[in-house]
N, C-alpha and C. Protein backbone atom coordinates (compact mmCIF):
# COMPACT_ATOMS: atom_id res chain seq x y z
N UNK A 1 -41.66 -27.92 -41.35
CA UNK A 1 -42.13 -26.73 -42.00
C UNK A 1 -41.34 -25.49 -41.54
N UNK A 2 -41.00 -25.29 -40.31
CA UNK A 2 -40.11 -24.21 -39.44
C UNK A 2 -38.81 -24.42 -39.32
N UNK A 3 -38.22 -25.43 -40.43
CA UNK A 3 -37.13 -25.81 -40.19
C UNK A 3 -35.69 -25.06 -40.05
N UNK A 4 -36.36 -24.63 -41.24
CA UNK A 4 -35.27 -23.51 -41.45
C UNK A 4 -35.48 -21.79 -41.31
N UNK A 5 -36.14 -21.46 -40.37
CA UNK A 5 -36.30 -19.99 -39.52
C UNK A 5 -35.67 -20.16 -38.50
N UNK A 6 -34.73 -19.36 -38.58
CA UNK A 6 -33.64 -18.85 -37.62
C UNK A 6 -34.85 -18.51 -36.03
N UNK A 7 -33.97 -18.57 -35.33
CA UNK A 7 -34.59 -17.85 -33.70
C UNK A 7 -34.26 -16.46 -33.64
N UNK A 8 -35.65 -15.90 -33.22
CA UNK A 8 -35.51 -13.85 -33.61
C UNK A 8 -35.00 -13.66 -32.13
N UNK A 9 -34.45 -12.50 -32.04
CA UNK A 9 -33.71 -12.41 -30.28
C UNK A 9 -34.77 -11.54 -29.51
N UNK A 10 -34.31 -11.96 -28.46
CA UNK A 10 -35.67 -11.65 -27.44
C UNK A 10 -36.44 -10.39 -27.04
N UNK A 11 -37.57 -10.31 -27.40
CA UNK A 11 -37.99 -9.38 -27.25
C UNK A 11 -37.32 -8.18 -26.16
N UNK A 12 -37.29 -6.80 -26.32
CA UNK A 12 -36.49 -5.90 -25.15
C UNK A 12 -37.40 -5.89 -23.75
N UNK A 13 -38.80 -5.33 -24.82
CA UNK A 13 -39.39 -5.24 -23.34
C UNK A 13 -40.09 -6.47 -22.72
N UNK A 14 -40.15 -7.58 -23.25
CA UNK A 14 -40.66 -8.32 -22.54
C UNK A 14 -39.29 -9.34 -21.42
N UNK A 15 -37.98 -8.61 -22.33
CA UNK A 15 -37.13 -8.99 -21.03
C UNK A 15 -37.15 -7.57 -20.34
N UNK A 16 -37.12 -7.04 -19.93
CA UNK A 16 -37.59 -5.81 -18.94
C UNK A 16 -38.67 -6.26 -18.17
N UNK A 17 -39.80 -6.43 -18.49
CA UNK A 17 -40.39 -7.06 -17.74
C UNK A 17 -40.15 -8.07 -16.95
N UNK A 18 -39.43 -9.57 -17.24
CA UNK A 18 -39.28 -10.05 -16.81
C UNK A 18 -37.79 -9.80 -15.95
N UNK A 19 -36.93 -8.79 -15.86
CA UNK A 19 -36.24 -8.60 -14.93
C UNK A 19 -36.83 -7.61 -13.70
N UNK A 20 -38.07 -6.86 -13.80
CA UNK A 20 -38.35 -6.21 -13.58
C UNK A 20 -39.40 -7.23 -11.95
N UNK A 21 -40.00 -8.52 -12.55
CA UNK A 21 -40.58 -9.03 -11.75
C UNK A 21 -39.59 -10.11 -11.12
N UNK A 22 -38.44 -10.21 -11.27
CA UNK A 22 -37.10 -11.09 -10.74
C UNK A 22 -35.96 -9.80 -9.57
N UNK A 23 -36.35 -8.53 -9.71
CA UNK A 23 -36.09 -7.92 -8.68
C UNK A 23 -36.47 -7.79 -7.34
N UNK A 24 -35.84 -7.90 -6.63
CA UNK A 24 -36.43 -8.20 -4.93
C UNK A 24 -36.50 -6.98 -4.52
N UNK A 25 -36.29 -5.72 -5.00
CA UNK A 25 -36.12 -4.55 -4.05
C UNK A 25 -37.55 -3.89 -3.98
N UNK A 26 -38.15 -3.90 -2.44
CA UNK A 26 -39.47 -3.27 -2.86
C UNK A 26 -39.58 -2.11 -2.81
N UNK A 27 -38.92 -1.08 -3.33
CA UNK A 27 -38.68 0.47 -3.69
C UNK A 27 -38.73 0.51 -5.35
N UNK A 28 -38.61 -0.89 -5.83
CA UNK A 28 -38.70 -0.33 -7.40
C UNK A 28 -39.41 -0.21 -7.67
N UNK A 29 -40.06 0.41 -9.06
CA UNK A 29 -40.76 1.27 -9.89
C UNK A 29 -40.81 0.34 -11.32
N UNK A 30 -42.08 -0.10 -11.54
CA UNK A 30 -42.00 -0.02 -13.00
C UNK A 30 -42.38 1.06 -13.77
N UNK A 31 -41.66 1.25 -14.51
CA UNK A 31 -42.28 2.20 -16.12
C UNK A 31 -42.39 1.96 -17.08
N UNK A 32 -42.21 0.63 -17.15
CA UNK A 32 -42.48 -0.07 -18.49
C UNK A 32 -43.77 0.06 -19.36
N UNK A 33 -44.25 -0.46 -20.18
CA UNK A 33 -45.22 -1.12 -20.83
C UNK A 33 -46.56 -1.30 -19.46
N UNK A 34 -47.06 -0.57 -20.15
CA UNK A 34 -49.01 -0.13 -18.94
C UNK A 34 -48.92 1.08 -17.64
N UNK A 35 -49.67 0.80 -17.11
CA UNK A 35 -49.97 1.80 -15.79
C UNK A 35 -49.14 2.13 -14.98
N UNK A 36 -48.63 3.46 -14.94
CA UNK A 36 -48.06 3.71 -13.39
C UNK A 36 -49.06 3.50 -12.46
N UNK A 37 -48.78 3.04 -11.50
CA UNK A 37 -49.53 2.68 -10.29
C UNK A 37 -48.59 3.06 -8.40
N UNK A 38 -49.29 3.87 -8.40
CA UNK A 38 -48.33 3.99 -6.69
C UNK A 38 -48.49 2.59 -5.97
N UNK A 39 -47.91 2.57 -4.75
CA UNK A 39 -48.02 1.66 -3.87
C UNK A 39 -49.74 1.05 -3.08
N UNK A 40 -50.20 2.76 -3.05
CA UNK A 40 -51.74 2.58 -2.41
C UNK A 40 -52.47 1.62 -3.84
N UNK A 41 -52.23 1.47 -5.12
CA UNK A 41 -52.74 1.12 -6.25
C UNK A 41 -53.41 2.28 -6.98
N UNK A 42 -53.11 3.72 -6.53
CA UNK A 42 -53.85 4.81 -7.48
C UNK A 42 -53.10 5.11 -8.74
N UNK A 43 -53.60 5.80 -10.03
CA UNK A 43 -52.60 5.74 -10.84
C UNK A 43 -52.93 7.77 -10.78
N UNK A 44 -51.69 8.48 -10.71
CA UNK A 44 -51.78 9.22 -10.57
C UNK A 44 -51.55 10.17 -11.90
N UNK A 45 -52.28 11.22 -12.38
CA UNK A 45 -52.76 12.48 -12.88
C UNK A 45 -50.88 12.99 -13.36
N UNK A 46 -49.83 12.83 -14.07
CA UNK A 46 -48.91 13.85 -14.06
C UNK A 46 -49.02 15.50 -14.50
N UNK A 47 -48.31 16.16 -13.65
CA UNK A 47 -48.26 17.05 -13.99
C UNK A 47 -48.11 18.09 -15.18
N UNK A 48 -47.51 17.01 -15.58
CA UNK A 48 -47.32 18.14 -17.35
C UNK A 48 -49.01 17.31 -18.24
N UNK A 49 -49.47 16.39 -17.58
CA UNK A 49 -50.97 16.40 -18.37
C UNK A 49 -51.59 16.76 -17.70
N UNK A 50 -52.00 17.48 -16.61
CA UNK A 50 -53.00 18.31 -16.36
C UNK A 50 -52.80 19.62 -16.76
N UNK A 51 -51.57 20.44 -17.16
CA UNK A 51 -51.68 21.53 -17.81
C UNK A 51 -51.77 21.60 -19.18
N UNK A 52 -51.31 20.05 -20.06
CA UNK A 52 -52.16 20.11 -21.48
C UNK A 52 -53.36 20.34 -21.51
N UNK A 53 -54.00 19.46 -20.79
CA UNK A 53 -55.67 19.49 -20.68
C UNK A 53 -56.10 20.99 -20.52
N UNK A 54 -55.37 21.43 -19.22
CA UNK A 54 -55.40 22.81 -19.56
C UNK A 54 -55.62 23.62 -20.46
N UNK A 55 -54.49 23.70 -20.93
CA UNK A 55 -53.96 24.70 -22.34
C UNK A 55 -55.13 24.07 -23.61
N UNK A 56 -55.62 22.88 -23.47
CA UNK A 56 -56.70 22.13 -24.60
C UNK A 56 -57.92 23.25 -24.05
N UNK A 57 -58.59 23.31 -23.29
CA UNK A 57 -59.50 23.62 -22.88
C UNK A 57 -59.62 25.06 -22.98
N UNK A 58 -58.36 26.13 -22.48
CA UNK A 58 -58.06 27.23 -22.64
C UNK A 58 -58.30 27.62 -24.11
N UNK A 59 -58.20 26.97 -24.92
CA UNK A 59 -58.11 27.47 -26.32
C UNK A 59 -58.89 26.62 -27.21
N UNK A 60 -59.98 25.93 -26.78
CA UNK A 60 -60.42 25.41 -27.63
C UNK A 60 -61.56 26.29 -28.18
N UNK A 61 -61.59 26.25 -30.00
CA UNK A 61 -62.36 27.08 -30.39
C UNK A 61 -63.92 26.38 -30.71
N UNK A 62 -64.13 25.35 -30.33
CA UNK A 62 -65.51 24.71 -31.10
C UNK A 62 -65.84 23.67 -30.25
């Protein structure tokens, strides 16, 4: 039935990922696909979204 469907090429990020967990260096960083997470396991607040929230709140009319 699948005989004739070509093979689609490999997904990007799921090879990112998987080079990402084939790296030995424990200083790297993912940023891929889900959560930043520090080392302690917190996921931390960035800075340019706590001053949207800001600026949301500052001006919200209703």
């Amino acid at each position: 039935m699948f005989e004739s469907l070509k093979a689609m090429p490999a997904d990007a990020i799921l090879r990112l990922i998987k080079e990402h967990a084939e790296d030995p260096r424990p200083e790297k960083i993912d940023l891929g696909v889900g959560v930043y997470r520090t080392a302690e396991g917190e996921t931390p607040i960035l800075a340019s979204v706590k001053k949207a929230e800001q600026r949301l709140l500052d001006t919200q009319t209703s």
